[in-house]
C-alpha atoms as a PDB file:
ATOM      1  CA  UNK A   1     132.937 113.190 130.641  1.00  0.00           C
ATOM      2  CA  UNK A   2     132.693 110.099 128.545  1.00  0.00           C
ATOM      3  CA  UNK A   3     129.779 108.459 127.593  1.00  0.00           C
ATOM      4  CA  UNK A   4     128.380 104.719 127.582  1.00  0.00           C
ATOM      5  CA  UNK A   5     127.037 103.044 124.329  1.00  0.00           C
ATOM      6  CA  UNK A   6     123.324 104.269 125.427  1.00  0.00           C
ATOM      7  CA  UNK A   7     124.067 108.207 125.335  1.00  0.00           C
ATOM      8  CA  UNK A   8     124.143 108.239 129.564  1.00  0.00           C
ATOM      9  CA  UNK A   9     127.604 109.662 130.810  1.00  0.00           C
ATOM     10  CA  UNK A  10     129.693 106.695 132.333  1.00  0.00           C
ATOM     11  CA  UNK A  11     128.846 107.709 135.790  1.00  0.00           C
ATOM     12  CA  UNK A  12     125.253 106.981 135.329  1.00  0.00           C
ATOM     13  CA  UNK A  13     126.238 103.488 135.712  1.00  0.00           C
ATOM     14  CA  UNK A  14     126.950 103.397 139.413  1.00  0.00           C
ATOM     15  CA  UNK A  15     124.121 104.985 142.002  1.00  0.00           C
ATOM     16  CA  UNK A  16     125.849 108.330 142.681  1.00  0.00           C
ATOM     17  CA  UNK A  17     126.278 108.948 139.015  1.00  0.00           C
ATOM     18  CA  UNK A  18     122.502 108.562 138.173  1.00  0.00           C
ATOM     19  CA  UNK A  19     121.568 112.372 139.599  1.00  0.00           C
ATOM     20  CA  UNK A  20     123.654 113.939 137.598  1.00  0.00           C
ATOM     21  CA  UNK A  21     122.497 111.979 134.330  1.00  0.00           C
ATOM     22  CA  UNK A  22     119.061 112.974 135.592  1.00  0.00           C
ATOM     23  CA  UNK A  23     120.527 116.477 135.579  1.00  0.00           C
ATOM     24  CA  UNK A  24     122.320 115.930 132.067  1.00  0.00           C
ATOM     25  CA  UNK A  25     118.612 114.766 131.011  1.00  0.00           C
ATOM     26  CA  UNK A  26     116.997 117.505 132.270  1.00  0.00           C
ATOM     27  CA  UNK A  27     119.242 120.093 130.923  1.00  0.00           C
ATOM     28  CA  UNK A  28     119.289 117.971 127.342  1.00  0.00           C
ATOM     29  CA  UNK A  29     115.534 118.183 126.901  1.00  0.00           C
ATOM     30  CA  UNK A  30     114.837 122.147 127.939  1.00  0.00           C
ATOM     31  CA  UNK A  31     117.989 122.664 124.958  1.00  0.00           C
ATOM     32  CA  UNK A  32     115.711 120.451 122.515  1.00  0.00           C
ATOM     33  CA  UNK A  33     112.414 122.688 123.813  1.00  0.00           C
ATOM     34  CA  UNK A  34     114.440 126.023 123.433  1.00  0.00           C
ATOM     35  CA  UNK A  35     115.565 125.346 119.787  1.00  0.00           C
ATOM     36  CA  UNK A  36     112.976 122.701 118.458  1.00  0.00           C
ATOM     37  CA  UNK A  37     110.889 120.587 120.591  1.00  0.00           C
ATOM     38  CA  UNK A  38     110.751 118.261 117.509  1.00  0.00           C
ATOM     39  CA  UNK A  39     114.103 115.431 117.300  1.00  0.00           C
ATOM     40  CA  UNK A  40     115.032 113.093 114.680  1.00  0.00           C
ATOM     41  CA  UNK A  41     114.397 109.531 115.173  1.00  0.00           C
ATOM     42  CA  UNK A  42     118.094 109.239 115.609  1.00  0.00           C
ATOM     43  CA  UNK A  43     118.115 112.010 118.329  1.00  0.00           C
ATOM     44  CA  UNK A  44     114.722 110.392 119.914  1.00  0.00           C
ATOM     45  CA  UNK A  45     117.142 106.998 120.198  1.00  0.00           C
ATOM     46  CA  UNK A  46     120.271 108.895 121.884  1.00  0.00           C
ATOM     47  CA  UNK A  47     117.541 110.938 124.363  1.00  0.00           C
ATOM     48  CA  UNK A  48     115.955 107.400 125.613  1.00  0.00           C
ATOM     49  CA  UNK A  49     119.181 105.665 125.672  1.00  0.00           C
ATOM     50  CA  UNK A  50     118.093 102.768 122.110  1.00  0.00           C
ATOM     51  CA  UNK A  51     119.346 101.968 119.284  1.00  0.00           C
ATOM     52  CA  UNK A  52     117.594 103.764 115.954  1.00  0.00           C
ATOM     53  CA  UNK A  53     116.808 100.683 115.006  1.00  0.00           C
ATOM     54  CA  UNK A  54     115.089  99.471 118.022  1.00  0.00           C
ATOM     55  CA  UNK A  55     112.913 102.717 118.222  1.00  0.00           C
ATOM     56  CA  UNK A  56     111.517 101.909 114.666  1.00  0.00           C
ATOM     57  CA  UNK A  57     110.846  98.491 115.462  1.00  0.00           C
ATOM     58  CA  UNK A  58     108.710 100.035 118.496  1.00  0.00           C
ATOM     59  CA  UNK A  59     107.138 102.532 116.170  1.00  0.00           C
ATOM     60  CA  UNK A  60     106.109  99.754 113.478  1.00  0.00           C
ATOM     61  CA  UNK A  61     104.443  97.634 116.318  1.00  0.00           C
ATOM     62  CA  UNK A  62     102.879 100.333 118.452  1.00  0.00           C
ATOM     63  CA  UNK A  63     104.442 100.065 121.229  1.00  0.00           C
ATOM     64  CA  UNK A  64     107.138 103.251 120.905  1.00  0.00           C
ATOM     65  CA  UNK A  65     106.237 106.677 122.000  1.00  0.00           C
ATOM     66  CA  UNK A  66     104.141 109.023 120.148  1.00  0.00           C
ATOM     67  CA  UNK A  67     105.570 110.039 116.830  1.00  0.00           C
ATOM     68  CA  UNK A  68     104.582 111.971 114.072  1.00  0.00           C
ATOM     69  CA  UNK A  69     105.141 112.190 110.275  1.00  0.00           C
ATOM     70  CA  UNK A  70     106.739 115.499 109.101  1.00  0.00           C
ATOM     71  CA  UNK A  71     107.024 115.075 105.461  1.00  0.00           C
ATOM     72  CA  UNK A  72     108.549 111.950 104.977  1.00  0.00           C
ATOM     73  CA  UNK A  73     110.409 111.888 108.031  1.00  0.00           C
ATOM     74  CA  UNK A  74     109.394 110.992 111.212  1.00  0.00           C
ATOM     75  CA  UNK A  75     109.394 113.320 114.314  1.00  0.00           C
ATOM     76  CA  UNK A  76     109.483 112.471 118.417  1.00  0.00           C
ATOM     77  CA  UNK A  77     108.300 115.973 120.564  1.00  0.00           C
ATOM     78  CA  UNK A  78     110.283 115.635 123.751  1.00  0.00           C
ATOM     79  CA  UNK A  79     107.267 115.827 125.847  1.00  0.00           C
ATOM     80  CA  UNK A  80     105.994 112.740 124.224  1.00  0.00           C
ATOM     81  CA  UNK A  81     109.379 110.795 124.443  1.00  0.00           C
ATOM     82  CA  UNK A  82     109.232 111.897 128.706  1.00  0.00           C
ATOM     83  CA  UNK A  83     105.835 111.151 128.794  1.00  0.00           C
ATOM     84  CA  UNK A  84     106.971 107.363 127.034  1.00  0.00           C
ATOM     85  CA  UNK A  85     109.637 106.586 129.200  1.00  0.00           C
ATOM     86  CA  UNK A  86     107.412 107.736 132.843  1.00  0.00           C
ATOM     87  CA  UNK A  87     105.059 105.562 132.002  1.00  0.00           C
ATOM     88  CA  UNK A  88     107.230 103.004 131.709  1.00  0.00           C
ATOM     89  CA  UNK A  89     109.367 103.623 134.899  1.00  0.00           C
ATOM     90  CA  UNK A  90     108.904 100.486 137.116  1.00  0.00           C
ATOM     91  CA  UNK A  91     110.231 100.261 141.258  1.00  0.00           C
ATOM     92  CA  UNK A  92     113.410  98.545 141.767  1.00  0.00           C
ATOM     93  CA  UNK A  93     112.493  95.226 141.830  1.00  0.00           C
ATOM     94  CA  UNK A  94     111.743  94.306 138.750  1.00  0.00           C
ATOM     95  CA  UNK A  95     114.211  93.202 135.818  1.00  0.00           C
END
């Protein structure tokens, strides 16, 4: 299965695709809770579907999901991150 540039397999892009990158999602985060519920900024990017880079800038302004320092790095729980991205689900009419 190949992937697009946002982590989602390719098939996520059409409408019959999207239950099985729910599915991929699911399966994704309950691997994360088994071995550490606690992912890298750069694995907190490739779970949402952003770039690194755009995550930090959300961190910086606030606007991100909940994060925490560990040591001098900074950590994303994967509750947090599904908790982020439900609150922002929208219906299908907006942009």
């Amino acid at each position: 299965m190949t992937e697009n540039s946002g982590g989602l397999p390719a098939s996520a892009a059409n409408p019959g695709g999207i239950k099985q990158a729910v599915r991929l999602a699911k399966l994704r985060a309950e691997s994360a809770r088994q071995a550490s519920p606690f992912l890298t900024s750069k694995e907190a990017a490739f779970y949402l579907g952003l770039a690194v880079i755009t995550l930090r800038g959300m961190r910086r302004k606030g606007t991100g999901p909940r994060c925490r320092k560990h040591g001098r790095d900074w950590r994303y729980h994967i509750d947090d991150l599904e908790a982020w991205s439900l609150a922002a689900t929208r219906g299908g009419t907006h942009g």
